[in-house]
Structures are given as C-alpha cells and as structure tokens.
Protein backbone atom coordinates (compact mmCIF):
# COMPACT_ATOMS: atom_id res chain seq x y z
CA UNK A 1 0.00 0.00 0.00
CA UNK A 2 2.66 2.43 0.50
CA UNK A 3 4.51 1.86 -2.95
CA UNK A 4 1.02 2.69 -4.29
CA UNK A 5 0.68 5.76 -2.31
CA UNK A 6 4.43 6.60 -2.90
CA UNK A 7 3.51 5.86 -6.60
CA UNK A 8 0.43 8.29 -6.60
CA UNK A 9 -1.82 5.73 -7.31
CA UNK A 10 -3.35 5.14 -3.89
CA UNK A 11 -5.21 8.34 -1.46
CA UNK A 12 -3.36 9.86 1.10
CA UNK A 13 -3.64 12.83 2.87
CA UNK A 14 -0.07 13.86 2.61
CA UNK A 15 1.93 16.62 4.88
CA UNK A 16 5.46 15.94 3.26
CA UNK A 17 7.40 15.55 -0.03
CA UNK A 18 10.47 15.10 -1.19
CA UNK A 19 12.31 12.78 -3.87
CA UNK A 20 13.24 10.69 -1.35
CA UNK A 21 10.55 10.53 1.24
CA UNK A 22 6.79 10.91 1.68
CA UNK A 23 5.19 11.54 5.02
CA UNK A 24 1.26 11.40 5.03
CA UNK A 25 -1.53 10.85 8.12
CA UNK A 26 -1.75 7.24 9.62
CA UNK A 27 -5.24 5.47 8.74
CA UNK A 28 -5.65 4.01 12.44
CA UNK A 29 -4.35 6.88 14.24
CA UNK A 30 -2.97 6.16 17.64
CA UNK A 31 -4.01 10.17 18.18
CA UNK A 32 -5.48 13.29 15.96
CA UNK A 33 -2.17 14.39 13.84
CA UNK A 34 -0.66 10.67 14.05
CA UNK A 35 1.58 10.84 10.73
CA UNK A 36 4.13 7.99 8.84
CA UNK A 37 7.23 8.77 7.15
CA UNK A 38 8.10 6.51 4.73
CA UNK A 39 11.06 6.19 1.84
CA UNK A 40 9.77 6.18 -1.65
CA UNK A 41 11.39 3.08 -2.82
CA UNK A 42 9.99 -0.17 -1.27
CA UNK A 43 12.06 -1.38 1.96
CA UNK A 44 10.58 -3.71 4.20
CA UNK A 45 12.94 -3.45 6.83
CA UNK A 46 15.64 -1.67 8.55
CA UNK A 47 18.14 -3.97 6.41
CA UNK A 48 17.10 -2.64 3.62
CA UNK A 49 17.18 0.80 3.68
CA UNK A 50 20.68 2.46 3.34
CA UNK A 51 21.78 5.23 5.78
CA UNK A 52 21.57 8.54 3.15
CA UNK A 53 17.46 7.55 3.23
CA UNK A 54 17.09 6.45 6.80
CA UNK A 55 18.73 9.72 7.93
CA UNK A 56 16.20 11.82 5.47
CA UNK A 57 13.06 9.70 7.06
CA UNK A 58 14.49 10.70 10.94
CA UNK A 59 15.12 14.27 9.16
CA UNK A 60 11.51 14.63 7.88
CA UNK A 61 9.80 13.09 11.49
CA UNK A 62 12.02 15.46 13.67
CA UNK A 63 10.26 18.49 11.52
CA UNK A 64 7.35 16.87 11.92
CA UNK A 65 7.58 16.13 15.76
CA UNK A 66 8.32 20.04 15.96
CA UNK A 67 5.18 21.07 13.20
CA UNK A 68 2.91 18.67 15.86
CA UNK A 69 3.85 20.96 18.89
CA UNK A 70 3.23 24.11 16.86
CA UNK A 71 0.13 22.85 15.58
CA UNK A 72 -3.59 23.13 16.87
CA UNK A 73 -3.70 20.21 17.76
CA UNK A 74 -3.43 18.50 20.92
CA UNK A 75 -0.01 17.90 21.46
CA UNK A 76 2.32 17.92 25.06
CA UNK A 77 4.68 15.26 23.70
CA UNK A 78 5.63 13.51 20.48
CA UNK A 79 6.52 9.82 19.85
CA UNK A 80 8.45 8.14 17.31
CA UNK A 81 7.84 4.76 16.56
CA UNK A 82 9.57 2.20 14.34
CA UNK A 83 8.46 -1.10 14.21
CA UNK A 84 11.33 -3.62 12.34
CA UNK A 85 10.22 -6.87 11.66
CA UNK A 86 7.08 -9.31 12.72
CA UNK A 87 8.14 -9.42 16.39
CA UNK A 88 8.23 -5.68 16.96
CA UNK A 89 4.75 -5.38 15.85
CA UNK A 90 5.54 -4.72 12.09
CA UNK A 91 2.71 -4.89 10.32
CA UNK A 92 3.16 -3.24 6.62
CA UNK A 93 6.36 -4.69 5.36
CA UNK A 94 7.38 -1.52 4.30
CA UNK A 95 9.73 0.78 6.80
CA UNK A 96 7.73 3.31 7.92
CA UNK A 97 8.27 5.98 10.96
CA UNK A 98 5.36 6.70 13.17
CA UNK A 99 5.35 10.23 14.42
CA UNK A 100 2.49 10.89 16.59
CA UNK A 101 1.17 13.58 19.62
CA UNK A 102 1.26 12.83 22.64
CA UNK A 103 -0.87 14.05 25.88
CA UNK A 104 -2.05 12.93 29.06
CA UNK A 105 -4.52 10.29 29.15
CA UNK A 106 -4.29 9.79 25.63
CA UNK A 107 -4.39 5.97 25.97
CA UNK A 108 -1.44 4.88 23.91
CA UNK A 109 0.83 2.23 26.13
CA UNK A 110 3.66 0.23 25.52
CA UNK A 111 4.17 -3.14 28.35
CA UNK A 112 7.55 -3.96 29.18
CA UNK A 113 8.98 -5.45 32.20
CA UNK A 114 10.67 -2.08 33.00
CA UNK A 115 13.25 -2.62 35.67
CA UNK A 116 17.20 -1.81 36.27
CA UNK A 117 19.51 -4.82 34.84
CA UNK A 118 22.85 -5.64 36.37
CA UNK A 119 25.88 -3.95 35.00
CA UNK A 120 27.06 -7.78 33.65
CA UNK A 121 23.76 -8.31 32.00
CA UNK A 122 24.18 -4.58 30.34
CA UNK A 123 28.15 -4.71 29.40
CA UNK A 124 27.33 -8.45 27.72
CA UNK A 125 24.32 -6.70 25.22
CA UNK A 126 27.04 -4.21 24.55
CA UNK A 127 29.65 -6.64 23.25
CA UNK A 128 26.95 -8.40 21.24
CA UNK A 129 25.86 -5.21 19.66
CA UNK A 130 29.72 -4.01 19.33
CA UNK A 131 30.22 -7.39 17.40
CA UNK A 132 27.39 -6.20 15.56
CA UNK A 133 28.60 -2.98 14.29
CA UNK A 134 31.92 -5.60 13.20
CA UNK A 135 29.87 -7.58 11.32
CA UNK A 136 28.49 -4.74 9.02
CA UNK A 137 31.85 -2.52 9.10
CA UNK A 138 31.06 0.32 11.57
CA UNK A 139 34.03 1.22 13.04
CA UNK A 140 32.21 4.73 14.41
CA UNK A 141 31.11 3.36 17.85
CA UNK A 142 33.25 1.20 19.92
C-alpha cells in the first residue's frame, strides 16, 4: 500500500514531499495528527534501507515532531515509533516511521517489564551489539 501511495496511485492525505521521502496521516491513528514517514522506494525493513534515506526519514519526522507541537492540535509530547520486523509489531512490510502527539490520558501504552539490569547483564548486550557494528563494518562506535 505504500509503494502505491508513494507511486500516486493510492489516497493519502499527505503533509510531506520530497524525492526521497513521503510523510502522510496514519489510517488508524494512535491520536489526531498521528503521521508515517516513509522512503519512496519499497524497503521492508531496517536492512534494507541504506543510511543517506534512513537519515532523510528521521530528518523529515524530527520536523514533523516540531510542526505537531506548533500545531492546533493537541499535542504535550511527540513519539516516534519504528516497528522492524514481525516481532516488533511490524505490520506493513514496508519501513515506515510513526510520528504521533502525545498528551495525558491519551491511551497509547507500551508493556515492558521495565526494571534496572545488572551492569554484567548490560556490558554483555554491549559486546553483542559491538560485534554487531563488526559484522556490518562500523568502526564509528566502539
């Protein structure tokens, strides 16, 4: 669906345009002003989209974010929301960025089991991710 909207050939009531990304309102908004950023060219995933356009779709929601707090509407917070892959609640295979206002009582929840981790538990994720970063040649963070 978002090819087609990308494409033209699908509705959408769309906020922002560029040759590389198209931001337009969400469908099933979580709130009034909920928007999606997404590239033009088909990615389903995070591993598919290089870093030039996944920098431009952050770009494009951070204006957004700020447009949402200087809009009418109801806003005391934004969110930004990726979902990559089945498991993180994907569900249009195509990499989108949810940017959406945020304000008390609003509803909107996410359930974790939110609590402090030992420092062993936290320096082990960071060698994983670390080998990570090896594995696709990203010598920035160490």
């Amino acid at each position: 669906m978002f090819c087609a909207i990308a494409r033209g050939e699908a509705e959408a009531s769309v906020v922002h345009a560029d040759e590389t990304v198209l931001a337009f309102m969400d469908l099933q908004p979580v709130t009034q002003g909920h928007l999606l950023v997404v590239p033009r060219f088909h990615a389903v995933g995070l591993e598919d989209l290089d870093t030039r356009t996944g920098a431009r779709v952050w770009e494009v929601a951070h204006q957004l974010g700020r447009a949402l707090r200087r809009s009418d509407l109801r806003c005391e917070g934004v969110n930004l929301f990726l979902a990559d892959g089945e498991a993180a609640f994907q569900e249009v295979f195509h990499v989108h960025l949810h940017v959406f206002p945020r304000f008390k009582g609003d509803g909107f929840r996410l359930e974790a089991e939110w609590r402090v981790r030992e420092r062993h538990e936290l320096d082990a994720a960071a060698t994983a991710v670390r080998r990570g970063l090896a594995q696709i040649g990203d010598k920035s963070v160490s």
